[in-house]
Protein backbone atom coordinates (compact mmCIF):
# COMPACT_ATOMS: atom_id res chain seq x y z
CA UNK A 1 -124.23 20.04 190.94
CA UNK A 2 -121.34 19.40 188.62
CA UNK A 3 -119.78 21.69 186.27
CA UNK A 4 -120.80 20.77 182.27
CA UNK A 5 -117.87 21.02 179.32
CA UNK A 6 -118.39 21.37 176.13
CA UNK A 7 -115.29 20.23 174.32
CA UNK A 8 -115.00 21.22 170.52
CA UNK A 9 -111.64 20.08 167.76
CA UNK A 10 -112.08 21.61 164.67
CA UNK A 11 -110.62 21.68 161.38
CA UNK A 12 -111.29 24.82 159.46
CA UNK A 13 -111.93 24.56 155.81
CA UNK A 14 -113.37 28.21 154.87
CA UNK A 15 -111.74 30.77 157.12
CA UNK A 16 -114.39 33.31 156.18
CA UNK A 17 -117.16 31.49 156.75
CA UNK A 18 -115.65 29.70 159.79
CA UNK A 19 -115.41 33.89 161.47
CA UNK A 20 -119.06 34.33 160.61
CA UNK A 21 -120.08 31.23 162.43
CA UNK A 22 -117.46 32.39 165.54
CA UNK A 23 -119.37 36.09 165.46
CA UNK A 24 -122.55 34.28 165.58
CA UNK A 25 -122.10 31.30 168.27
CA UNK A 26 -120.64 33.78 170.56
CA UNK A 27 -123.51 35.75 170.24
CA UNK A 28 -125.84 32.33 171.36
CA UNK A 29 -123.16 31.98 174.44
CA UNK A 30 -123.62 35.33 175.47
CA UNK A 31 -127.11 33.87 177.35
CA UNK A 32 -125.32 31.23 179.03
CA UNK A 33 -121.88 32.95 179.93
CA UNK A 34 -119.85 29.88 179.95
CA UNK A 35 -116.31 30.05 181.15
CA UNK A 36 -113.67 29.72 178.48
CA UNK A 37 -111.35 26.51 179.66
CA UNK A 38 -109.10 26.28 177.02
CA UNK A 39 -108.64 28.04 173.53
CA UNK A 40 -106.90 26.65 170.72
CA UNK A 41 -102.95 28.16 171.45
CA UNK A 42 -100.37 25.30 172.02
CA UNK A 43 -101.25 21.40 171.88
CA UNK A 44 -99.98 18.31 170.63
CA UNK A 45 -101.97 15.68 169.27
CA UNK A 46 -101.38 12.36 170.94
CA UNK A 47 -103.94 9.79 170.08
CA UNK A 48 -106.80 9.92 167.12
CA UNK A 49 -107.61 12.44 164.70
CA UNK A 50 -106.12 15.61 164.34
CA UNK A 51 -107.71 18.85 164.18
CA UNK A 52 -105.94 22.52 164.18
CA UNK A 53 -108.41 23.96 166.52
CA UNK A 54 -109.63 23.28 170.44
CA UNK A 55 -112.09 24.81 173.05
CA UNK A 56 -113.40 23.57 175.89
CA UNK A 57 -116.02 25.71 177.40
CA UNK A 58 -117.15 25.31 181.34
CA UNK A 59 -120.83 25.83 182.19
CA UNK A 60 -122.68 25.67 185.44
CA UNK A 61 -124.10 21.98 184.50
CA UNK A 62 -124.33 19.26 182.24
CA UNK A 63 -127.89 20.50 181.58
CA UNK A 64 -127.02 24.38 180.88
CA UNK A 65 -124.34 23.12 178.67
CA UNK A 66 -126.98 21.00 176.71
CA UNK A 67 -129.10 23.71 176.41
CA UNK A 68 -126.95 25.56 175.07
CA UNK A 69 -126.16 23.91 172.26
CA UNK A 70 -129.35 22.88 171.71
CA UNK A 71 -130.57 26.32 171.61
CA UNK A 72 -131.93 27.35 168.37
CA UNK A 73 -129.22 30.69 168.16
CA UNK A 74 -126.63 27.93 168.60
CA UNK A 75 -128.44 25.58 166.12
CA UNK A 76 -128.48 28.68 163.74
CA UNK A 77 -124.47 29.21 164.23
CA UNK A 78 -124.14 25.58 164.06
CA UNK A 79 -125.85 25.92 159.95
CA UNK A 80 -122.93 28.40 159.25
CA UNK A 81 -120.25 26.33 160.37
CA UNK A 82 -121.50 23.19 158.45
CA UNK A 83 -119.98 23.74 155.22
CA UNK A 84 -117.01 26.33 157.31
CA UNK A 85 -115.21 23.16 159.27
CA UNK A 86 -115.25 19.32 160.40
CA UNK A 87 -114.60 18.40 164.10
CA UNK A 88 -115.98 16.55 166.83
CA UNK A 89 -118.02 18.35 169.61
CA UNK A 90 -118.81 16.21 172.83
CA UNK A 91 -120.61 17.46 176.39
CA UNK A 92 -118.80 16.09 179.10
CA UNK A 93 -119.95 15.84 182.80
CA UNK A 94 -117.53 17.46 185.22
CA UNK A 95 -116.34 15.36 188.42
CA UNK A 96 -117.51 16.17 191.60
């Protein structure tokens, strides 16, 4: 079965708010213990929008990584970060 990514570029517009949301969607991963792929540090934006912020989060399927964020703990995080930061958030299947 292939791997599932959850890729996530963010910009934050209300740092408080924005931690609160991080505290809580953590808390929703913890069931799911996806493997952190990449976190924010160094990038360069070559194509598209920018955003300040980047994740990309491996989980055990495409499925698991729907469910996830799906899951009504994530949905709740997800209501926190709505007026906290814009971005885009896509679920990518892995390659074999």
């Amino acid at each position: 079965m292939n791997k599932g990514y959850l890729i996530a570029h963010v910009t934050v517009s209300d740092a408080v708010a924005y931690a609160e949301y991080a505290r809580a969607a953590g808390e929703a991963m913890q069931a799911f213990s996806p493997k952190v792929i990449a976190w924010s540090g160094q990038y360069e934006n070559l194509e598209g929008e920018s955003h300040e912020r980047h994740v990309v989060f491996e989980f055990a399927s495409f499925a698991e990584a729907k469910r996830f964020y799906e899951s009504p703990q994530y949905q709740a995080a997800r209501a926190i970060r709505a007026g906290a930061a814009t971005g885009t958030f896509v679920l990518v299947e892995g390659a074999a």
